[in-house]
C-alpha atoms as a PDB file:
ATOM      1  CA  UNK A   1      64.622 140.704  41.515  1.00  0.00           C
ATOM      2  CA  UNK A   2      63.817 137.350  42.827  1.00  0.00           C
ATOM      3  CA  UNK A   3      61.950 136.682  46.012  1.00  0.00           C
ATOM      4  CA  UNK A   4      63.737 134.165  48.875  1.00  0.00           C
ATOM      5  CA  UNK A   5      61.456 131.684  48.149  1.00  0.00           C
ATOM      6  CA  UNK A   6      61.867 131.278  44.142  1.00  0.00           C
ATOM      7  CA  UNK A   7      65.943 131.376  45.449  1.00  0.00           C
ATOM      8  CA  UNK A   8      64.996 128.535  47.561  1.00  0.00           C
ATOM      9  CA  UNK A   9      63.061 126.753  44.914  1.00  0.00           C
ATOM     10  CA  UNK A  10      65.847 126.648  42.623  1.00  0.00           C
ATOM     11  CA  UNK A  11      68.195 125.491  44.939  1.00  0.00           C
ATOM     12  CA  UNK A  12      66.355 122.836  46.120  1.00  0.00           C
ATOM     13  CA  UNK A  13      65.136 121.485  42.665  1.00  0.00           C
ATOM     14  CA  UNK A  14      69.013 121.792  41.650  1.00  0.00           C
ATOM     15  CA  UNK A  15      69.712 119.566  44.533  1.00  0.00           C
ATOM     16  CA  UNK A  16      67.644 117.129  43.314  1.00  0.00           C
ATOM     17  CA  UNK A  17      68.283 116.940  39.582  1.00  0.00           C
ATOM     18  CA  UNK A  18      71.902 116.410  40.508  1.00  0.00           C
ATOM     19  CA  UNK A  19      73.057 113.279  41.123  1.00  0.00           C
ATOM     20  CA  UNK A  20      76.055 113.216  43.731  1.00  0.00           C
ATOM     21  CA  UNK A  21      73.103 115.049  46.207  1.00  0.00           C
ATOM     22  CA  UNK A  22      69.555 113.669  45.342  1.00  0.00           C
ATOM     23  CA  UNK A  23      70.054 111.457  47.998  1.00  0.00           C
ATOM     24  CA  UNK A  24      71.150 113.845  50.708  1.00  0.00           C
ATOM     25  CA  UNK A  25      68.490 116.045  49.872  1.00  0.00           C
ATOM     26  CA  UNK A  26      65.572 113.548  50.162  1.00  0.00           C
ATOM     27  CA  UNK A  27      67.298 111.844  53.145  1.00  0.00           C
ATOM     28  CA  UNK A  28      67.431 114.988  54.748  1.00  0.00           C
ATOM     29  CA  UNK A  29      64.121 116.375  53.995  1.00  0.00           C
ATOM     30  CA  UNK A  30      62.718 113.451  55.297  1.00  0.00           C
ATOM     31  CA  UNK A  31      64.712 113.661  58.557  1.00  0.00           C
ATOM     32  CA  UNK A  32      63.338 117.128  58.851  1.00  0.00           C
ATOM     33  CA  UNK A  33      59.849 116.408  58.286  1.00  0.00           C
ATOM     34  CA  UNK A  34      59.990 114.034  61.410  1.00  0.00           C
ATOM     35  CA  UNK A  35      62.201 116.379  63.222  1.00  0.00           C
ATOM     36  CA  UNK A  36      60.710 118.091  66.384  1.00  0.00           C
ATOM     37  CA  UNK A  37      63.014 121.241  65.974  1.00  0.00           C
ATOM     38  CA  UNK A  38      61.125 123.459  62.751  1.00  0.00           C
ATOM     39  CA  UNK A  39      61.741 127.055  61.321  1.00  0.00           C
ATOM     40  CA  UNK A  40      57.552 127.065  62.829  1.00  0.00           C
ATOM     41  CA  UNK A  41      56.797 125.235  65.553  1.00  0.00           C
ATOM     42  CA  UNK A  42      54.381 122.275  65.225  1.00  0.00           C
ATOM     43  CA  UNK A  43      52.175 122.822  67.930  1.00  0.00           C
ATOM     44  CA  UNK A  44      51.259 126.107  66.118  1.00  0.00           C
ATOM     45  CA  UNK A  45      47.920 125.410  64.664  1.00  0.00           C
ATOM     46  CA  UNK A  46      47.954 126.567  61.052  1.00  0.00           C
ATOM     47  CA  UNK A  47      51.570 127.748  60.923  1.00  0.00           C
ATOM     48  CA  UNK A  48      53.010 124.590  62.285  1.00  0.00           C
ATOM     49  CA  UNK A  49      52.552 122.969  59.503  1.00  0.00           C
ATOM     50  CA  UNK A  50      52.835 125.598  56.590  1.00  0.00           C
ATOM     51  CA  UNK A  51      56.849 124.601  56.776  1.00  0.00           C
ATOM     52  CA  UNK A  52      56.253 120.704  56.444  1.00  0.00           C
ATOM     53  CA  UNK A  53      53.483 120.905  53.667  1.00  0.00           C
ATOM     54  CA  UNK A  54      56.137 123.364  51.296  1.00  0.00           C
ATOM     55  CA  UNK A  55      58.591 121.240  52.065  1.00  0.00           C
ATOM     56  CA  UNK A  56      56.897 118.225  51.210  1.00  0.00           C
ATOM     57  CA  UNK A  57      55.317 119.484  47.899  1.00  0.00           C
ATOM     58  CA  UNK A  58      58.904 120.511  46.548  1.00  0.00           C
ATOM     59  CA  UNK A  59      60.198 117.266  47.377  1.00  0.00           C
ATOM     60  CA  UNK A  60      57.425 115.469  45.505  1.00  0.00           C
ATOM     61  CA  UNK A  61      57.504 118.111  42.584  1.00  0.00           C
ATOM     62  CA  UNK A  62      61.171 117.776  42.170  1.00  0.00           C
ATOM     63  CA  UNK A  63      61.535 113.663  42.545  1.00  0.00           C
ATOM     64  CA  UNK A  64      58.341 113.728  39.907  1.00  0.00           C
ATOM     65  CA  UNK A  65      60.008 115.724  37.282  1.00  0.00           C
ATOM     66  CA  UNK A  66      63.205 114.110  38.140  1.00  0.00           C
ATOM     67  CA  UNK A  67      61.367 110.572  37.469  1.00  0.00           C
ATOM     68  CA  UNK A  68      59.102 111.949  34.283  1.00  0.00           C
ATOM     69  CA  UNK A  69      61.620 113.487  32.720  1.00  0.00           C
ATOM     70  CA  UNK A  70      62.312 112.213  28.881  1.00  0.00           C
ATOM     71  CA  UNK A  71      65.789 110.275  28.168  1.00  0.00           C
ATOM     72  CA  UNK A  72      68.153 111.996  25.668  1.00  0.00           C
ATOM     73  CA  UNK A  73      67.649 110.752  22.336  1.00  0.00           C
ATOM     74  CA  UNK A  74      69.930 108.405  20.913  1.00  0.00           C
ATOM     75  CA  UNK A  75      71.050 108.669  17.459  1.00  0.00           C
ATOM     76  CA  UNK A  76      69.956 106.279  15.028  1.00  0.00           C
ATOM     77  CA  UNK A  77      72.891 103.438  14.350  1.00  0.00           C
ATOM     78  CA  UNK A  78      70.817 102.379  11.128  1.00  0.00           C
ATOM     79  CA  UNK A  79      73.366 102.828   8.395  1.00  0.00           C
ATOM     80  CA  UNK A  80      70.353 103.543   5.879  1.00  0.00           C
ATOM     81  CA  UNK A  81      69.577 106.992   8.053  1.00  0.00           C
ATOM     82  CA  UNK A  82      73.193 108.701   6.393  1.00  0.00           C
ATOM     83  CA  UNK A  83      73.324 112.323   6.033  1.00  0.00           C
ATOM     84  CA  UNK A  84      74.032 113.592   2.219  1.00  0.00           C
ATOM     85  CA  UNK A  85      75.807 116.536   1.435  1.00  0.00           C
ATOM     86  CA  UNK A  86      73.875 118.246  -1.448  1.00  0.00           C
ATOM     87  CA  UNK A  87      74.881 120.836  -3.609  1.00  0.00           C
ATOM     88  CA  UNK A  88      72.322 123.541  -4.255  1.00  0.00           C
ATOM     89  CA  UNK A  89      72.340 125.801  -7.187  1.00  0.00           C
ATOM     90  CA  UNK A  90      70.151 128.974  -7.560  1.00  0.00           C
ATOM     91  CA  UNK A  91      67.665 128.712 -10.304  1.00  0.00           C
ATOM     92  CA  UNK A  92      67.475 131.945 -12.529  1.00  0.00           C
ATOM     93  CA  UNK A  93      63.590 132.852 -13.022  1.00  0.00           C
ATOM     94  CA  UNK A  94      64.519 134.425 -16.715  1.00  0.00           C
ATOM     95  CA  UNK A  95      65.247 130.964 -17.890  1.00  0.00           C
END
């Protein structure tokens, strides 16, 4: 069973390895984060801001591994690096 918040996670970390919605997401995460309407009110004084920091540590978690993360390896176009077929034949230990 997950919890809401893994759910959340997820989502939002899909949103920003995709593409077509990286943008959206960060655009609008930002907008929220200087937003006067929260999910917890800002003039709370420790809850206020509970909302803003999660928010802001996914964001930077997700465009982080989003920027870190390793191209896909090209193969090699060196014609010396062929593959060849072998033929293998069992040995028999008695000989």
């Amino acid at each position: 069973m997950k919890f809401p918040g893994q759910i959340f996670y997820q989502w939002y970390q899909n949103l920003l390895s995709n593409p077509r919605s990286r943008g959206w997401a960060i655009a609008l995460s930002l907008l929220y984060l200087i937003s006067p309407f929260d999910i917890s009110p800002d003039f709370l004084p420790i809850l206020g801001q509970i909302d803003d920091v999660i928010l802001i540590s996914l964001l930077i978690s997700g465009l982080y591994q989003w920027l870190v993360k390793p191209a896909p390896a090209q193969p090699a176009a060196d014609p010396s690096t062929r593959t060849i077929d072998v033929n293998a034949v069992p040995l028999d230990p008695l000989d």
